[in-house]
PDB file of N, CA and C in Angstrom:
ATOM      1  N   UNK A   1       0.842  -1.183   0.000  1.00  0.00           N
ATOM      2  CA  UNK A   1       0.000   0.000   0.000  1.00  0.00           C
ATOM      3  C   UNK A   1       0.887   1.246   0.000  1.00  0.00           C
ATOM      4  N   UNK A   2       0.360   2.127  -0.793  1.00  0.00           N
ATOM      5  CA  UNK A   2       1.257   3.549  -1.151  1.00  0.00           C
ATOM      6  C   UNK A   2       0.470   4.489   0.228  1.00  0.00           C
ATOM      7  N   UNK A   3       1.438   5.355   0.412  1.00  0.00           N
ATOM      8  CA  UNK A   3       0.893   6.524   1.106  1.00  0.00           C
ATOM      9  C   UNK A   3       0.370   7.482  -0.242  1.00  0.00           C
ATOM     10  N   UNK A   4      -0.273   8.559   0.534  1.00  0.00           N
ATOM     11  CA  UNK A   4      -0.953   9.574  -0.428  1.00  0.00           C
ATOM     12  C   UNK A   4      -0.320  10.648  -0.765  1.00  0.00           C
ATOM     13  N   UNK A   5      -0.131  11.177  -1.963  1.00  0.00           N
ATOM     14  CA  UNK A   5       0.263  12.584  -1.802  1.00  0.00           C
ATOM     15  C   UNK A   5       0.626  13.601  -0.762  1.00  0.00           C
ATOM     16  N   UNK A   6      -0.662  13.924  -0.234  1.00  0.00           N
ATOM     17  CA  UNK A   6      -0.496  14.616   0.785  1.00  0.00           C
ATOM     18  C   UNK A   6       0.301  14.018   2.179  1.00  0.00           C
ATOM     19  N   UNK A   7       0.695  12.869   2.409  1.00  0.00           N
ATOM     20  CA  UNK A   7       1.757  12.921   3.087  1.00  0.00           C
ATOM     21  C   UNK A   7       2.556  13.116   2.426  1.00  0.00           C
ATOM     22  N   UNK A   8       3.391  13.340   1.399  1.00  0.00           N
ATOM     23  CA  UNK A   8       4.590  13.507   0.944  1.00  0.00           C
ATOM     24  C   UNK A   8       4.619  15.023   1.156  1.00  0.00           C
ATOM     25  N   UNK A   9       3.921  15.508   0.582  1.00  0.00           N
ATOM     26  CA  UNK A   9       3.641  17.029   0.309  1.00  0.00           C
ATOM     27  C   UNK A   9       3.711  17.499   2.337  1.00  0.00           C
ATOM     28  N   UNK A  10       3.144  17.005   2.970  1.00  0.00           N
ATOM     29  CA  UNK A  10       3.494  17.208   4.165  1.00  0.00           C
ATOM     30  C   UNK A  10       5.005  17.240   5.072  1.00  0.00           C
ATOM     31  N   UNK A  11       5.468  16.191   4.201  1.00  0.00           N
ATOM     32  CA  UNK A  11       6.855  15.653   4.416  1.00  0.00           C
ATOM     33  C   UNK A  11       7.879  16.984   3.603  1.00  0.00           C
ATOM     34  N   UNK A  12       7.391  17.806   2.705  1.00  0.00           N
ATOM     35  CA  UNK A  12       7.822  18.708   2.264  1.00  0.00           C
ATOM     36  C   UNK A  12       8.171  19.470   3.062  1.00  0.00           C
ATOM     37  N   UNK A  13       6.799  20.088   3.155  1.00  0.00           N
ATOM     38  CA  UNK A  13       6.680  21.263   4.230  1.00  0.00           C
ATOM     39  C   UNK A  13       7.342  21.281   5.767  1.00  0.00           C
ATOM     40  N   UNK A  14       7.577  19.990   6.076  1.00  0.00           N
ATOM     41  CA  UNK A  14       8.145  19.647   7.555  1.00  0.00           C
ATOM     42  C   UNK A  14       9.298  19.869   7.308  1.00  0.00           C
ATOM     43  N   UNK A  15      10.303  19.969   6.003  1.00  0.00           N
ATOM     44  CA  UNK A  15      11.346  20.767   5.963  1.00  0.00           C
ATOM     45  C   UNK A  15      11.689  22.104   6.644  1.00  0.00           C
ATOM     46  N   UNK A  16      10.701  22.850   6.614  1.00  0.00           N
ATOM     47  CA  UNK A  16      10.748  23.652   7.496  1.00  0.00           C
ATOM     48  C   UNK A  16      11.711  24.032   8.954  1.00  0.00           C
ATOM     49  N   UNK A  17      11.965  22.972   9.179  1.00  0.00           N
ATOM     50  CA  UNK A  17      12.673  22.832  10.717  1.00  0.00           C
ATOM     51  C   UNK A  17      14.102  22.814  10.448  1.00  0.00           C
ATOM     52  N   UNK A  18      14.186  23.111   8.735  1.00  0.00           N
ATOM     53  CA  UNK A  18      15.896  23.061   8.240  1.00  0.00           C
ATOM     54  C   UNK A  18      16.056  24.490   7.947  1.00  0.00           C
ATOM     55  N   UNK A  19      14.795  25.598   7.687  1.00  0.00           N
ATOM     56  CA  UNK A  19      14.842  26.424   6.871  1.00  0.00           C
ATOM     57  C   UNK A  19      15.191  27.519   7.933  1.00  0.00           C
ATOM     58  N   UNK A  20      16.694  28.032   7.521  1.00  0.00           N
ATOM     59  CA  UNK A  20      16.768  29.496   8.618  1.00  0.00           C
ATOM     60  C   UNK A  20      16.532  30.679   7.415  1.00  0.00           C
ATOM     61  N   UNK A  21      15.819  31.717   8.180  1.00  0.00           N
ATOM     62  CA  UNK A  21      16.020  32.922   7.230  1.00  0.00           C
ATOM     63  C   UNK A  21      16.456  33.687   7.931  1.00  0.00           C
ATOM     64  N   UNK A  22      17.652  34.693   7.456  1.00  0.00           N
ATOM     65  CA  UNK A  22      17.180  35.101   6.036  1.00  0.00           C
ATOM     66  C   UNK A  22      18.293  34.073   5.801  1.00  0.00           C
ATOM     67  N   UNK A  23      18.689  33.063   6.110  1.00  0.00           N
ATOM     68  CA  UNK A  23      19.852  32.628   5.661  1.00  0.00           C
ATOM     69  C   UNK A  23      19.119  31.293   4.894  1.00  0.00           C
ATOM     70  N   UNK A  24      18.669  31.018   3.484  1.00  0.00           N
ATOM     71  CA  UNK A  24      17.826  29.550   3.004  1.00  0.00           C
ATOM     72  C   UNK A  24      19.085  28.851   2.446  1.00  0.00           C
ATOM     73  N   UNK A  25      20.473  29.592   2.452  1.00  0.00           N
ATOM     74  CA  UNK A  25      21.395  28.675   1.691  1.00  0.00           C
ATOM     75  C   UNK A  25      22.229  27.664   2.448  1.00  0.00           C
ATOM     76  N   UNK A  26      21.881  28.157   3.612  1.00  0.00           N
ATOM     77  CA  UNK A  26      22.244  26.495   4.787  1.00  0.00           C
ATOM     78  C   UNK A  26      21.617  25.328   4.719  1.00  0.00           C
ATOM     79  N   UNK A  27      20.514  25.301   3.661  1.00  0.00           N
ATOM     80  CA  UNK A  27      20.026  24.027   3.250  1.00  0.00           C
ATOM     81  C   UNK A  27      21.248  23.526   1.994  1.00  0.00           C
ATOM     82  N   UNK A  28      20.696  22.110   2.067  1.00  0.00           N
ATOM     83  CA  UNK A  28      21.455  21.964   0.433  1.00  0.00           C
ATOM     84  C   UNK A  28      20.784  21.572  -0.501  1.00  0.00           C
ATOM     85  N   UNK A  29      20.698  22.799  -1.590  1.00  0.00           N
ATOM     86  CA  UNK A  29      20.107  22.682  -2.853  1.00  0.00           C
ATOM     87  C   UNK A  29      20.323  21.377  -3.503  1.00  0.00           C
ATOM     88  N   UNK A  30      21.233  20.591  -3.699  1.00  0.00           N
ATOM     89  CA  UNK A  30      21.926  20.059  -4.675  1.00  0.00           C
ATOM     90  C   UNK A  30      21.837  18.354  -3.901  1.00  0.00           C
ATOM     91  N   UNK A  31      20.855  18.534  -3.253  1.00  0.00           N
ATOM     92  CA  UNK A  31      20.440  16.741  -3.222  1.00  0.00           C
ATOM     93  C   UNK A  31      19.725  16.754  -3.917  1.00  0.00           C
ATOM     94  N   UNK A  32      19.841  15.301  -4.411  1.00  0.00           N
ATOM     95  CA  UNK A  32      20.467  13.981  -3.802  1.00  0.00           C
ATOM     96  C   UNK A  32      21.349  13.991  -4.482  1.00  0.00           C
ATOM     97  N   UNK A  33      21.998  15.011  -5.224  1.00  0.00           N
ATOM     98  CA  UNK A  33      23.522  14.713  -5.957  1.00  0.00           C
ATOM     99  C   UNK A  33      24.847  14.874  -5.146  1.00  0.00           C
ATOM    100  N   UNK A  34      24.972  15.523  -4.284  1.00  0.00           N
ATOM    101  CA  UNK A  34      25.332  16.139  -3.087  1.00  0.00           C
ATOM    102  C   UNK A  34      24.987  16.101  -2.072  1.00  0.00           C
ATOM    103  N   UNK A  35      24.330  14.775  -1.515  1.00  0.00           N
ATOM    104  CA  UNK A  35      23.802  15.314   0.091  1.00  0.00           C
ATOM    105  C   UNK A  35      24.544  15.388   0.860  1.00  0.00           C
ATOM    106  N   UNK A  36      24.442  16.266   1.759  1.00  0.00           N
ATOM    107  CA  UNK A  36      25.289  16.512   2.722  1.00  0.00           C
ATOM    108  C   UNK A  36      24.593  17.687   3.728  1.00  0.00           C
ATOM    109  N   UNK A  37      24.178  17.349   4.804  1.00  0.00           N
ATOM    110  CA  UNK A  37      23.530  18.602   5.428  1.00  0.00           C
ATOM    111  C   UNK A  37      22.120  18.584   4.937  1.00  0.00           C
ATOM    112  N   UNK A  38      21.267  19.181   5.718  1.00  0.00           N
ATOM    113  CA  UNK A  38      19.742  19.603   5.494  1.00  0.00           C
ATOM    114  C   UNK A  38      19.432  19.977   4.049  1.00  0.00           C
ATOM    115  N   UNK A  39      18.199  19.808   3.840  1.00  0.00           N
ATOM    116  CA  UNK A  39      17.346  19.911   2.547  1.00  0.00           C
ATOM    117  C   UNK A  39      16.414  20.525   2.976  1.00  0.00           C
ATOM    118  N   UNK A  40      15.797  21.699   2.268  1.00  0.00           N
ATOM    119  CA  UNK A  40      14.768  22.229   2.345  1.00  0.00           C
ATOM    120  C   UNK A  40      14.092  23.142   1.173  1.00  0.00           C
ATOM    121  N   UNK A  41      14.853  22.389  -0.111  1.00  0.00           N
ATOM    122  CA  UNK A  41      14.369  23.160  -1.234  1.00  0.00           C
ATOM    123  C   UNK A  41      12.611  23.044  -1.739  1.00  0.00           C
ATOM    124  N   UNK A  42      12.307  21.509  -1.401  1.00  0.00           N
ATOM    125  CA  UNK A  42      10.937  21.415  -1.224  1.00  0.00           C
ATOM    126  C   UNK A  42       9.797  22.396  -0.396  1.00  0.00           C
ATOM    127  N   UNK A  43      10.650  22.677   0.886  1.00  0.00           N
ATOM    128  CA  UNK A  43       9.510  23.576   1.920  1.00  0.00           C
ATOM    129  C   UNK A  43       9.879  24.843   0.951  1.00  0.00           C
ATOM    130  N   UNK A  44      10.647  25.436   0.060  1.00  0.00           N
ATOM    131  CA  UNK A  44      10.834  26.744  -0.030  1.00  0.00           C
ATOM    132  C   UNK A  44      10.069  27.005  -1.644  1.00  0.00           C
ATOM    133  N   UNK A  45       9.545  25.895  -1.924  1.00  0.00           N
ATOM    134  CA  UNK A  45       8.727  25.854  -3.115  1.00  0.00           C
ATOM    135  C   UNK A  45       7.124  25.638  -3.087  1.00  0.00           C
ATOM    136  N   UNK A  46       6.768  24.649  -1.381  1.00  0.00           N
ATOM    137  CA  UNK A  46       5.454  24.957  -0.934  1.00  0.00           C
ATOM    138  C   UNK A  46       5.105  25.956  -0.955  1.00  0.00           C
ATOM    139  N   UNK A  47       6.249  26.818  -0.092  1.00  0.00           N
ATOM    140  CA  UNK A  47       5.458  28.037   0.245  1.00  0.00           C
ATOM    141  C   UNK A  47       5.956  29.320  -0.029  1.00  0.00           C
ATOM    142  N   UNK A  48       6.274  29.165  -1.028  1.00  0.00           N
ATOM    143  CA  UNK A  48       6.821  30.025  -2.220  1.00  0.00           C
ATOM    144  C   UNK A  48       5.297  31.159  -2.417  1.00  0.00           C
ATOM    145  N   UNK A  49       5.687  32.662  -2.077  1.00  0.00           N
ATOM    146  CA  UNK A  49       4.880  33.506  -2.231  1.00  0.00           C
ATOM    147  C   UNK A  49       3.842  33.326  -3.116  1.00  0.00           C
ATOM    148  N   UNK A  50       3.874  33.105  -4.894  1.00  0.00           N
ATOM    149  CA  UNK A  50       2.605  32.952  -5.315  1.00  0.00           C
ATOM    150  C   UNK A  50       2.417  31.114  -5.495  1.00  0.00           C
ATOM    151  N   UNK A  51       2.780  30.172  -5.110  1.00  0.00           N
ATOM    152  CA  UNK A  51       1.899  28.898  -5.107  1.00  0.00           C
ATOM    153  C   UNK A  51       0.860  28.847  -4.405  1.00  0.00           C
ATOM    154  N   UNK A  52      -0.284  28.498  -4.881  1.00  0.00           N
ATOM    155  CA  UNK A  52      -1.178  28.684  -4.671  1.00  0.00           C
ATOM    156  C   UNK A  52      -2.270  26.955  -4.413  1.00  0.00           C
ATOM    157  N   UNK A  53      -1.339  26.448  -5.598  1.00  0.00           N
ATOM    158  CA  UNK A  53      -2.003  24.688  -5.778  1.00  0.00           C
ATOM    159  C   UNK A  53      -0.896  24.217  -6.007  1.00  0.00           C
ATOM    160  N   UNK A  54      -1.250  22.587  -6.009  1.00  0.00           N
ATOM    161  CA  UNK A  54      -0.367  21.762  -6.534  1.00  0.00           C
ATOM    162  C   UNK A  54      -1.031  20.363  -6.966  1.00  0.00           C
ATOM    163  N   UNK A  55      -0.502  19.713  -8.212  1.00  0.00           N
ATOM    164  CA  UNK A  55      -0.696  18.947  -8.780  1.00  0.00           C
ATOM    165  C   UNK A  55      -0.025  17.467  -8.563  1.00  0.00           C
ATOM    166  N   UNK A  56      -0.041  16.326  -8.419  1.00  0.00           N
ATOM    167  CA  UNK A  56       0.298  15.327  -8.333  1.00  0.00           C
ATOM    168  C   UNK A  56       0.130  14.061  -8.948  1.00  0.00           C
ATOM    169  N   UNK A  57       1.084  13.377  -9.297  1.00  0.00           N
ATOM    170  CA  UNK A  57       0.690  12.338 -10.132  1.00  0.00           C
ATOM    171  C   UNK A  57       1.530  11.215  -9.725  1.00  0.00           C
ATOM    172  N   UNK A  58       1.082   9.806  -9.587  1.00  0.00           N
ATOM    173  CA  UNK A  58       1.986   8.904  -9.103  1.00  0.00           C
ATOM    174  C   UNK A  58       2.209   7.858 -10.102  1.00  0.00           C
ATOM    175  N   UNK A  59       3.002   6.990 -10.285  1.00  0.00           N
ATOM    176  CA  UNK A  59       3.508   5.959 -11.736  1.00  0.00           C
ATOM    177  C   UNK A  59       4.180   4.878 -11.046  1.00  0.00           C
ATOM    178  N   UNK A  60       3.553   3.912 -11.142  1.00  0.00           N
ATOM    179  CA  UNK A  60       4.426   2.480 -10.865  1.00  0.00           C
ATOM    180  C   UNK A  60       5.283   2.220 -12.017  1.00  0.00           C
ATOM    181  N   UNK A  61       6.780   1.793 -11.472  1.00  0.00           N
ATOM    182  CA  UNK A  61       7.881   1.700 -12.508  1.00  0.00           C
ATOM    183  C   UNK A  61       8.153   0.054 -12.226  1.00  0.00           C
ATOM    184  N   UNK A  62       8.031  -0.580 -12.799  1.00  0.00           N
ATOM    185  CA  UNK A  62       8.822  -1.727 -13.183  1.00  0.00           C
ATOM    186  C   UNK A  62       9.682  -2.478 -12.686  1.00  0.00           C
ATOM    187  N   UNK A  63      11.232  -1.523 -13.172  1.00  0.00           N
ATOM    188  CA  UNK A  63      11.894  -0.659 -12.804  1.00  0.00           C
ATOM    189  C   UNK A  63      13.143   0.100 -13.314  1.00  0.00           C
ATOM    190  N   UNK A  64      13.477   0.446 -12.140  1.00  0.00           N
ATOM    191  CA  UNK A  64      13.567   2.253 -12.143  1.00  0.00           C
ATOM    192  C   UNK A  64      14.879   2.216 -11.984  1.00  0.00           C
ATOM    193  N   UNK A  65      15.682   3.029 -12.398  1.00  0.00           N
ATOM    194  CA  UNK A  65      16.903   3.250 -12.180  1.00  0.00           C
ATOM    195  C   UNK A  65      17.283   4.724 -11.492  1.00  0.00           C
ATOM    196  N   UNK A  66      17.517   4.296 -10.514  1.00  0.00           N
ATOM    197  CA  UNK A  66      18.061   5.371  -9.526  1.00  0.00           C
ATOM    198  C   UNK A  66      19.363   6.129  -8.910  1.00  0.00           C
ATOM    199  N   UNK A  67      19.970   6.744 -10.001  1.00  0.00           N
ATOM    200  CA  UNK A  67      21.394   6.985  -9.793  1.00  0.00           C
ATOM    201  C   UNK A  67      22.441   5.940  -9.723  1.00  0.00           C
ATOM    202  N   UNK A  68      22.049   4.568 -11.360  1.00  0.00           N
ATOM    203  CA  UNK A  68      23.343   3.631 -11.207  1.00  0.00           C
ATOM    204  C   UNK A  68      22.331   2.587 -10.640  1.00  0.00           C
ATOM    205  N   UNK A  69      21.486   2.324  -9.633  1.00  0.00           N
ATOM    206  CA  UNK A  69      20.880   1.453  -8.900  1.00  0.00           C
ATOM    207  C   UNK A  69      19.451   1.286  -9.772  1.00  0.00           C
ATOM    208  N   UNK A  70      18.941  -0.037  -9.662  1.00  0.00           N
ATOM    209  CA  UNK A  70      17.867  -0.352 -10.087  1.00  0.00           C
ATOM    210  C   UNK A  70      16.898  -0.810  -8.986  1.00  0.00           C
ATOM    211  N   UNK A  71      15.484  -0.262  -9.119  1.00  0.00           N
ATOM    212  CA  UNK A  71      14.999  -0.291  -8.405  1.00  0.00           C
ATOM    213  C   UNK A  71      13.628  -1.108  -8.454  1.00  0.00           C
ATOM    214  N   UNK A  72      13.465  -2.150  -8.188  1.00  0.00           N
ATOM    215  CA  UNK A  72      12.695  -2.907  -9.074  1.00  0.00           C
ATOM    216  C   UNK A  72      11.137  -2.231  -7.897  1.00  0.00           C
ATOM    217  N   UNK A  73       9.784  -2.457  -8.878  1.00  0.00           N
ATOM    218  CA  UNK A  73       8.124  -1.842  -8.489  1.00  0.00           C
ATOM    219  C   UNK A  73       8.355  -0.333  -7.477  1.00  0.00           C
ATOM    220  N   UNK A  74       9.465   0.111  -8.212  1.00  0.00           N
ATOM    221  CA  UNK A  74       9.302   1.763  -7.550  1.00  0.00           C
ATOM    222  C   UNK A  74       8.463   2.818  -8.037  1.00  0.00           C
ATOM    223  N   UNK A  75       7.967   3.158  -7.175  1.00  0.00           N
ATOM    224  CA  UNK A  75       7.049   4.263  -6.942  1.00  0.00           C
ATOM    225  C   UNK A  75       7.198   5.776  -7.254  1.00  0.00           C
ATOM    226  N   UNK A  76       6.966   6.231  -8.658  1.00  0.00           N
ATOM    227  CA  UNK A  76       7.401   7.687  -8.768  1.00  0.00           C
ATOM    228  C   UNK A  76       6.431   8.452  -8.478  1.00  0.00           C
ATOM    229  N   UNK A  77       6.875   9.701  -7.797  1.00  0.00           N
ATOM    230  CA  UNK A  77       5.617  10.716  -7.338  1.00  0.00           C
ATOM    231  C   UNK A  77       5.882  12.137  -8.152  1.00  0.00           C
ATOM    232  N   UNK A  78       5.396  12.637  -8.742  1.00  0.00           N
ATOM    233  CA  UNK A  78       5.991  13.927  -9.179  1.00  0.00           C
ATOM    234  C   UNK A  78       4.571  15.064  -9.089  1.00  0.00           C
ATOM    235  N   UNK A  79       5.397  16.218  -8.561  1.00  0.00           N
ATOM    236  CA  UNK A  79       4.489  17.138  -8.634  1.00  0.00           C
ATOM    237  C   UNK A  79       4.660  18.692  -9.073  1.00  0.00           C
ATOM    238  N   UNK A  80       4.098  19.323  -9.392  1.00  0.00           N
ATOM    239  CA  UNK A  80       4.108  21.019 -10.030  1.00  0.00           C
ATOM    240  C   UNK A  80       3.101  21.873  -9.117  1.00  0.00           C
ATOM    241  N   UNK A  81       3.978  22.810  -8.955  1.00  0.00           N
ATOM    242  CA  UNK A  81       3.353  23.777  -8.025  1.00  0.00           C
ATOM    243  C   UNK A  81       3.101  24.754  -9.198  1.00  0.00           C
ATOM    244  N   UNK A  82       1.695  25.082  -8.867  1.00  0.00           N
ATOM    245  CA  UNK A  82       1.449  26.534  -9.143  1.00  0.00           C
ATOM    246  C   UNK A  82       1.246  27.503  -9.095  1.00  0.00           C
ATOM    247  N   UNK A  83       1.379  28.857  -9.145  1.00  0.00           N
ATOM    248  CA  UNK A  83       1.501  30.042  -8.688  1.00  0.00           C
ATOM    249  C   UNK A  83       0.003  30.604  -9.480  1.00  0.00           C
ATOM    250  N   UNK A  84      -0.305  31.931  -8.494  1.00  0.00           N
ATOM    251  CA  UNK A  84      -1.680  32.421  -8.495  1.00  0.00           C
ATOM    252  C   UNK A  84      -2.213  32.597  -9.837  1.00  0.00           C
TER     253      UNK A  84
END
């Protein structure tokens, strides 16, 4: 059984607890190519002044190749925020 969107999208926003301002570049942009240190580019796109909605769509893969790794009945979630 999959979770729903909206926990993920929740799981976004709980980034939050990484996000200092005015300082947002103590997160790291550049995961999962780079992780290292907090992520919070997701919370800073929730709640990004004009998003307003967001769209979601989920895709069972087969599978999936994940940076070199294969990932066999993985679960892609992708979503677009939109502004007002």
């Amino acid at each position: 059984r999959y979770r729903p969107p909206t926990f993920h999208v929740q799981a976004w926003y709980d980034e939050v607890r990484d996000f200092t301002y005015p300082y947002p570049h103590e997160c790291n942009p550049y995961c999962p190519y780079k992780c290292s240190g907090p992520v919070c580019t997701h919370y800073t796109q929730v709640v990004w002044a004009t998003s307003s909605r967001i769209g979601c769509a989920i895709n069972l893969c087969h599978n999936m190749n994940i940076w070199g790794q294969i990932w066999p009945k993985a679960v892609y979630l992708v979503c677009n925020y939109s502004p007002k």
